[in-house]
Protein backbone atom coordinates (compact mmCIF):
# COMPACT_ATOMS: atom_id res chain seq x y z
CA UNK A 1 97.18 101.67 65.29
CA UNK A 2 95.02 101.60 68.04
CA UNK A 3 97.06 98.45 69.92
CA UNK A 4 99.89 100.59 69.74
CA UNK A 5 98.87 103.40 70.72
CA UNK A 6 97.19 101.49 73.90
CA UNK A 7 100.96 99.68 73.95
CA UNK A 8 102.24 103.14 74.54
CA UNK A 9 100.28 104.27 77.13
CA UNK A 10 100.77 101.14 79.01
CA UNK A 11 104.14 101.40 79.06
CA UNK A 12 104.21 105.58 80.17
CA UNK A 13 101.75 103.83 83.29
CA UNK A 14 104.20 101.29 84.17
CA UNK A 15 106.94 103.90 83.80
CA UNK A 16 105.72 106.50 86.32
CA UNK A 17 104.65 103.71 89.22
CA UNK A 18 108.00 102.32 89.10
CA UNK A 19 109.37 105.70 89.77
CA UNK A 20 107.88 105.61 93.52
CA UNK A 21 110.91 106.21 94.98
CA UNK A 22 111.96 109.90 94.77
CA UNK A 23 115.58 109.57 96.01
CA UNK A 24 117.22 113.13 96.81
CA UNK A 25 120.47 112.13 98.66
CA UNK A 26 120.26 108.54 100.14
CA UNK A 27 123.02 108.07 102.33
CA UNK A 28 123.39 111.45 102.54
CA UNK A 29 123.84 113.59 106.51
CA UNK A 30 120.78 115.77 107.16
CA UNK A 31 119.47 117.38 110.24
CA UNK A 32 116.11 117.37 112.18
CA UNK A 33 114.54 120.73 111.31
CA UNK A 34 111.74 119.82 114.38
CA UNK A 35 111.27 118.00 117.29
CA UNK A 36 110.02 114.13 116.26
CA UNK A 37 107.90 112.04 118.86
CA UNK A 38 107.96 108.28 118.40
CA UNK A 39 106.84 104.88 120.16
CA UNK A 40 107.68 102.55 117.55
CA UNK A 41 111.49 103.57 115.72
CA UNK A 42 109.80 101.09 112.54
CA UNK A 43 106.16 103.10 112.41
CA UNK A 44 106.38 106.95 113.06
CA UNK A 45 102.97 108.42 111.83
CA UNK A 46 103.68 111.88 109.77
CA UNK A 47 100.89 113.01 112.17
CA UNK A 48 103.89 113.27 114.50
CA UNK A 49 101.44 112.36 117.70
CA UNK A 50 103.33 113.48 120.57
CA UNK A 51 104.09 110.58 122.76
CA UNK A 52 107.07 108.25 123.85
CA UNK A 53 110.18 109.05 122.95
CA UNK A 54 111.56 112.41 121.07
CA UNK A 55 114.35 112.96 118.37
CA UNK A 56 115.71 116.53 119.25
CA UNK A 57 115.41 119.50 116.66
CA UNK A 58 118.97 119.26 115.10
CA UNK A 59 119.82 115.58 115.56
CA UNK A 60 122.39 114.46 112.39
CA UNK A 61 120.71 111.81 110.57
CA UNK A 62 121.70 109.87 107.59
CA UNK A 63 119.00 109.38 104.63
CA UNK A 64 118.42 105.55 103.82
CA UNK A 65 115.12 105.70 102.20
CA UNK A 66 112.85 108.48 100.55
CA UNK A 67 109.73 106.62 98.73
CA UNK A 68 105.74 107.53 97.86
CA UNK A 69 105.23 106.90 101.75
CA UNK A 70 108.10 105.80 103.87
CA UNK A 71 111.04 108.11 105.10
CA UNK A 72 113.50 105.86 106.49
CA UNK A 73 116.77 107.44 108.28
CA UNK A 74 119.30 106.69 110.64
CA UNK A 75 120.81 108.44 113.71
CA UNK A 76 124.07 109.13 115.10
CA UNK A 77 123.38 105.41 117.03
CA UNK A 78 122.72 103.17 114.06
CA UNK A 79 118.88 103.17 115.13
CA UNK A 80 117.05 103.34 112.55
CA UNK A 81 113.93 104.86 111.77
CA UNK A 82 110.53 105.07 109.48
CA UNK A 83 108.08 107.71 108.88
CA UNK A 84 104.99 106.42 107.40
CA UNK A 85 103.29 108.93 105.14
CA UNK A 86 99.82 109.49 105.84
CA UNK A 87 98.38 111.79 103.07
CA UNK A 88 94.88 111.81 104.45
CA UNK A 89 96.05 113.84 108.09
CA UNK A 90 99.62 115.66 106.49
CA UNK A 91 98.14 116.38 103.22
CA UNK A 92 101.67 117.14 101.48
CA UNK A 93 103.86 115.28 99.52
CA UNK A 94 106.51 112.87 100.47
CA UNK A 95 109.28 115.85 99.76
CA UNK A 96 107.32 118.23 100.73
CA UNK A 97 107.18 116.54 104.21
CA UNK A 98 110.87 115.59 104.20
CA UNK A 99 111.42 119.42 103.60
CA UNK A 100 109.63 120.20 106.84
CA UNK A 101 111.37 117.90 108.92
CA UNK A 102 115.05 117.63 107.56
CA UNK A 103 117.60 119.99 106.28
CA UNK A 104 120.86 119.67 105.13
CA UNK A 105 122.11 122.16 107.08
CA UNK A 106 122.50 122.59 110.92
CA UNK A 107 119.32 124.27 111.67
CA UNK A 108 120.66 125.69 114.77
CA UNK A 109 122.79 128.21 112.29
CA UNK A 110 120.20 127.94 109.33
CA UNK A 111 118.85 131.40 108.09
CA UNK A 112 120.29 132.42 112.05
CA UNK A 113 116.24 131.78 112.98
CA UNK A 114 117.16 129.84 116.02
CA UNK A 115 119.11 132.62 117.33
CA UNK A 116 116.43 135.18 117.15
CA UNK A 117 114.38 133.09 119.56
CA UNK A 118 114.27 133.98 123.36
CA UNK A 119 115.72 132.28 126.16
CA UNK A 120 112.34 130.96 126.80
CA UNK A 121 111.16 129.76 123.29
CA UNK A 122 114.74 127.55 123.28
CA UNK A 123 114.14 126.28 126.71
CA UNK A 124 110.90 125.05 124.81
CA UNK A 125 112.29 123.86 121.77
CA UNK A 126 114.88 121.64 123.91
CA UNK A 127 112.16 120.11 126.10
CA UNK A 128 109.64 120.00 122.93
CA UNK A 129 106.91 122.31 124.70
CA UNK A 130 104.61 125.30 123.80
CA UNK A 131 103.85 127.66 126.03
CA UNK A 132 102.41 131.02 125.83
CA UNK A 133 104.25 134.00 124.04
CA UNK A 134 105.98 131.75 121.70
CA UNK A 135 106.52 132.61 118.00
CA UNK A 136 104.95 130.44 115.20
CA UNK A 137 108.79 129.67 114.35
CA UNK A 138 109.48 128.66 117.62
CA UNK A 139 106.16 126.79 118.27
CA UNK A 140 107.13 124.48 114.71
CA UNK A 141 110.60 123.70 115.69
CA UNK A 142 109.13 122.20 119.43
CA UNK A 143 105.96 121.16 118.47
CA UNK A 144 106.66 120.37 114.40
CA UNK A 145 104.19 120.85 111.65
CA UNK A 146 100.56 120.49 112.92
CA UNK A 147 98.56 118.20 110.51
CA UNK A 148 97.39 119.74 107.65
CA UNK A 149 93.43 118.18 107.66
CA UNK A 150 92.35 120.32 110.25
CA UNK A 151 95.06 123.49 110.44
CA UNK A 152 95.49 123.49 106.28
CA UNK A 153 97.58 127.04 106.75
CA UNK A 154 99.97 128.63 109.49
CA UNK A 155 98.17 131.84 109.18
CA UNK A 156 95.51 130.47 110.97
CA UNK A 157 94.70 131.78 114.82
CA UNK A 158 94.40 128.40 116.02
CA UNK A 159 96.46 125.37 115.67
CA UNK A 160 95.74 121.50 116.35
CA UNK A 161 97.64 119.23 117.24
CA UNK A 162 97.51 115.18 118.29
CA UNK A 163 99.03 113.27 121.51
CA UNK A 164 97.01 110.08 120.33
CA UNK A 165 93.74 109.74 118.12
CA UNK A 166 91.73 111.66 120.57
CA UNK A 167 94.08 113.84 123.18
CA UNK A 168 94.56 117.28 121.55
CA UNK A 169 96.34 120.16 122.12
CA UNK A 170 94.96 123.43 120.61
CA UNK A 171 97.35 126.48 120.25
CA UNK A 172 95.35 129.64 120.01
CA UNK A 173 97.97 132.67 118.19
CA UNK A 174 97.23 136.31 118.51
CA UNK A 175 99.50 138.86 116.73
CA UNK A 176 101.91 136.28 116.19
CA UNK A 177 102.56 135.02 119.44
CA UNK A 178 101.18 131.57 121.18
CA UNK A 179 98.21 133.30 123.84
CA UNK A 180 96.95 130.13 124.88
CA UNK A 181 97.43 126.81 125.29
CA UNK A 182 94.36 124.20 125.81
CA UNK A 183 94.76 120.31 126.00
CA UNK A 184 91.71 118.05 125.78
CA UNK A 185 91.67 114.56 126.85
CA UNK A 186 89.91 111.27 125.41
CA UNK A 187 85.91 111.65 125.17
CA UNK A 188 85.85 115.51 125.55
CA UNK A 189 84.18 116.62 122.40
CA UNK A 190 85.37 119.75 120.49
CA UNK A 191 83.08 122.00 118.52
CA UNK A 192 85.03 124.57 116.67
């Protein structure tokens, strides 16, 4: 009794880590819902550290992978690229990440959001930049999602987010709206 019983649960183990890869449309067209920074196309930390190149807000994509870590897509180009999942920093799950940065809709029309936002905040968005008087909205779509470890909610007055390991760039929010902007470099320390 008790062999099969341990048979059974054995089996339910090996069961649920084969099922790693949570597929929702592979090969499926999605869109960029944010900005994403990259210097290497094959490792694209889900810290989203702003440096090198960008993928615009709204760039088509096409869905190849969707697994316990990895989001691998495509563009428009045939370049592909991979997200690596880092739980510890973006402490979400692998769809809920892929829900903040894709959508299967052109976000430029989605919910109309995009058209609320000011000449200004779309300026931003385009170029990937936060500047004062910006919305949260707006501030996500340039910026993206700031890691969860250290802002774990968007109702929070202050925002971090990463250029590398140790260049930050705090967004302070008051009534809404971006009021400051402060980067630090490498070696400055922050107590907050």
């Amino acid at each position: 009794m008790l062999h099969k019983l341990f048979s059974i649960v054995i089996t339910t183990l090996l069961a649920c880590n084969s099922v790693q890869a949570v597929e929702i449309d592979k090969g499926a067209s999605y869109f960029t819902r944010v900005n994403i920074w990259y210097e290497n196309p094959d490792n694209i930390p889900s810290t989203n550290y702003h440096r090198g190149d960008m993928i615009p807000v709204n760039s088509k994509i096409i869905l190849r992978r969707l697994a316990k870590n990895v989001i691998a897509f495509e563009d428009q180009d045939g370049q592909v690229f991979t997200i690596i999942h880092n739980s510890g920093y973006v402490r979400k799950s692998i769809r809920e990440l892929f829900d903040h940065l894709f959508s299967a809709k052109d976000v430029m029309l989605e919910n109309e959001t995009y058209a609320k936002f000011t000449p200004l905040e779309k300026e931003n968005i385009m170029q990937g930049t936060v500047t004062e008087g910006m919305s949260k909205e707006a501030v996500v779509m340039a910026y993206g999602y700031p890691p969860t470890h250290k802002t774990p909610s968007l109702n929070r007055p202050v925002w971090r987010y990463w250029d590398a390991r140790a260049s930050q760039l705090l967004v302070y929010f008051k009534g809404g709206k971006v009021s400051r902007v402060e980067e630090y470099s490498p070696g400055q320390f922050l107590f907050r």
